[in-house]
C-alpha atoms as a PDB file:
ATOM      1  CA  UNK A   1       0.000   0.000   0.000  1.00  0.00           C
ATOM      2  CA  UNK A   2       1.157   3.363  -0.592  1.00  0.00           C
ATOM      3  CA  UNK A   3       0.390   6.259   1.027  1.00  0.00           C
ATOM      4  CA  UNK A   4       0.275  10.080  -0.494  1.00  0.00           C
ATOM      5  CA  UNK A   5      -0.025  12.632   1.937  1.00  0.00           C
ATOM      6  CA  UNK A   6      -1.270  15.793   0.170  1.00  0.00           C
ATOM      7  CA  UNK A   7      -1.583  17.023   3.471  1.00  0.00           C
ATOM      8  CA  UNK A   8       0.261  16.422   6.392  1.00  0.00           C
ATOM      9  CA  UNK A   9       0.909  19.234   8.963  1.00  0.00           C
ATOM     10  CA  UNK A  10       0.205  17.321  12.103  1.00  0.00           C
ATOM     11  CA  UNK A  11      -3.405  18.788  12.193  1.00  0.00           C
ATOM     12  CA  UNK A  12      -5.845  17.675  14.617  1.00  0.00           C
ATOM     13  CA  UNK A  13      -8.178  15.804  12.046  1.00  0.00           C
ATOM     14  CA  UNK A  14      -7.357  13.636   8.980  1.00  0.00           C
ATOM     15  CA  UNK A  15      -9.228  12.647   6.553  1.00  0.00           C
ATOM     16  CA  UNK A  16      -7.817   9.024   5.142  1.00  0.00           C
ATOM     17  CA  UNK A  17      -8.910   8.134   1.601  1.00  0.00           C
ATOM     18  CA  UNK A  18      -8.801   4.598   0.503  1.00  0.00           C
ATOM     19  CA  UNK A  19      -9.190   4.425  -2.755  1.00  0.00           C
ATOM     20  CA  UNK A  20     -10.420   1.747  -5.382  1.00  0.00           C
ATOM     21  CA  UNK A  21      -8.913  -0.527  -7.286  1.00  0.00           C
ATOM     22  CA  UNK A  22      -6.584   0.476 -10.429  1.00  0.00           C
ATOM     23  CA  UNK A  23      -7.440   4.475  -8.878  1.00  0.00           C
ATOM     24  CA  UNK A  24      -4.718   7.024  -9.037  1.00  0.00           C
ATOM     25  CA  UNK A  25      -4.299   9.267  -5.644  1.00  0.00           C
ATOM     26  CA  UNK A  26      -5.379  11.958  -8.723  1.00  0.00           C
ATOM     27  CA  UNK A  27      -9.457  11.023  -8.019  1.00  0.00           C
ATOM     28  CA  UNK A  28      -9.045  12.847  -4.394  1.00  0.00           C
ATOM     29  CA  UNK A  29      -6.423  15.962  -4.795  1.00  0.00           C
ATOM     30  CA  UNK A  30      -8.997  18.424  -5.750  1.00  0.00           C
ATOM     31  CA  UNK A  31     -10.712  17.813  -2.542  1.00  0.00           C
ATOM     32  CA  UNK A  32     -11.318  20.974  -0.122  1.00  0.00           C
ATOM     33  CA  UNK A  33     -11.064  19.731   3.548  1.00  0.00           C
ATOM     34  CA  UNK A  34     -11.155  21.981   6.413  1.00  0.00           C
ATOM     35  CA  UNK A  35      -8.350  24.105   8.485  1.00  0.00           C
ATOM     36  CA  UNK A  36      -6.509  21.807  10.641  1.00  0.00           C
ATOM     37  CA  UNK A  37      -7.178  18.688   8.250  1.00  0.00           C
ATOM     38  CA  UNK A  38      -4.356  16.767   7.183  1.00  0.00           C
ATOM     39  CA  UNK A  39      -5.372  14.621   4.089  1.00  0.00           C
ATOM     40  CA  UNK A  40      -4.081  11.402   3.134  1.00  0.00           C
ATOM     41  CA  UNK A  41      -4.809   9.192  -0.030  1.00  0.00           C
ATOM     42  CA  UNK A  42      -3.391   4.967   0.122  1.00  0.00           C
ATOM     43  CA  UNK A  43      -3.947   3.052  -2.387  1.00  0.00           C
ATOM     44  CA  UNK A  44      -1.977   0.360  -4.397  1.00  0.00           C
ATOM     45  CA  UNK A  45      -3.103  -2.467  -2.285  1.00  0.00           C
ATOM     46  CA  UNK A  46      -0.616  -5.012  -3.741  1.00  0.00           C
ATOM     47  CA  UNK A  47       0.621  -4.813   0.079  1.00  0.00           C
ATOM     48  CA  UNK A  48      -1.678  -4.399   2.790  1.00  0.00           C
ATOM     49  CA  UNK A  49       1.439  -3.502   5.020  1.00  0.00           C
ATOM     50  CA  UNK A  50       0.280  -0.222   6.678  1.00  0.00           C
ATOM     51  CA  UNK A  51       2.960   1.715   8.546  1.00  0.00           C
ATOM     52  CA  UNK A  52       1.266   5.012  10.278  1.00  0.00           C
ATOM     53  CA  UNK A  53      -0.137   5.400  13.463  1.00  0.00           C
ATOM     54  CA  UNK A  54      -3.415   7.582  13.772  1.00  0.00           C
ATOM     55  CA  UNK A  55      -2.333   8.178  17.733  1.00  0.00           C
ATOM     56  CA  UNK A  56      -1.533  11.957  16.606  1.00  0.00           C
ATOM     57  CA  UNK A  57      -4.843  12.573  15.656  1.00  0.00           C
ATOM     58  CA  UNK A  58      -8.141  13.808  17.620  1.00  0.00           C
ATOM     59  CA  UNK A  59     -10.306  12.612  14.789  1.00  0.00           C
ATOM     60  CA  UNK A  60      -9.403  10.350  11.603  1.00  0.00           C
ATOM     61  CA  UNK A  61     -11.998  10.584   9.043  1.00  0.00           C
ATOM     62  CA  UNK A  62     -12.268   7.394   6.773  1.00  0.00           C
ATOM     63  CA  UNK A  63     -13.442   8.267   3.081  1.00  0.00           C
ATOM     64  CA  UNK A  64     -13.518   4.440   0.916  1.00  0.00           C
ATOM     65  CA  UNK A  65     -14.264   3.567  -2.395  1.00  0.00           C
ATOM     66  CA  UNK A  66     -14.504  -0.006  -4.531  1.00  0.00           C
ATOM     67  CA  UNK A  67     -11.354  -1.822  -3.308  1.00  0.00           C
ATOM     68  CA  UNK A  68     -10.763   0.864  -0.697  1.00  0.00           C
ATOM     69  CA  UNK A  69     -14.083  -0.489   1.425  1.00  0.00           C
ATOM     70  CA  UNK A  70     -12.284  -4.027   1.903  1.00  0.00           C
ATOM     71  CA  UNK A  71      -8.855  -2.734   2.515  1.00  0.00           C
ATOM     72  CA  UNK A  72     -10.519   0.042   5.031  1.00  0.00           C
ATOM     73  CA  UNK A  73     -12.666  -3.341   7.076  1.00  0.00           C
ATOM     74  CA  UNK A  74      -9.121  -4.803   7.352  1.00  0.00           C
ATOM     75  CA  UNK A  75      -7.148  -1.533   8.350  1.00  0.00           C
ATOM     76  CA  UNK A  76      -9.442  -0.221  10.781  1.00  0.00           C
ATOM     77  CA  UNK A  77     -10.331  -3.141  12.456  1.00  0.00           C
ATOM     78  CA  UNK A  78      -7.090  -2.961  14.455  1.00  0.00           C
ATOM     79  CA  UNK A  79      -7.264   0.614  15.124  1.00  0.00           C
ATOM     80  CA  UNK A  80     -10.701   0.699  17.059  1.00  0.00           C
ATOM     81  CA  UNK A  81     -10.768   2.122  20.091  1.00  0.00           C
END
C-alpha cells in the first residue's frame, strides 16, 4: 500500500482516503477539507502492510471507495478504540 499525503501538517483531524482498485491518488487531490485537516490518499493495495499510526490525531476521518471499502474493514479493524 502506498500512502500520499497531500496534506500532512500534524493537524488535529485527517481525513484518510482509501481508494479503489486500479485508482490514481489523482481522483481525491482536488478535494477541499477543512483548516486543521491533514489529508491522506493509500492506495496500491498489492501490500496491505500499513505503517502510520493515527495516535496523533483527535479525529481520523475514513473516506472508501470499490477496493478501498475491503482494505478500510481490514485496516481499521485494528485501530478501534
Amino acid at each position: 500500500m502506498y500512502i500520499d499525503k497531500i496534506i500532512n501538517k500534524r493537524s488535529p483531524s485527517l481525513i484518510l482516503c482509501l481508494a479503489g482498485w486500479s485508482t490514481s491518488p489523482e481522483l481525491f487531490r482536488h478535494l477541499e477539507v477543512p483548516e486543521q485537516t491533514d489529508l491522506w490518499i493509500a492506495y496500491d493495495y498489492r501490500t496491505l502492510g500499513f505503517e502510520e499510526t493515527f495516535a496523533p490525531y483527535k479525529e481520523v476521518h475514513l473516506v472508501a471507495w470499490s477496493l478501498g471499502v475491503w482494505v478500510a474493514t481490514r485496516l481499521w479493524a485494528g485501530h478501534r478504540s
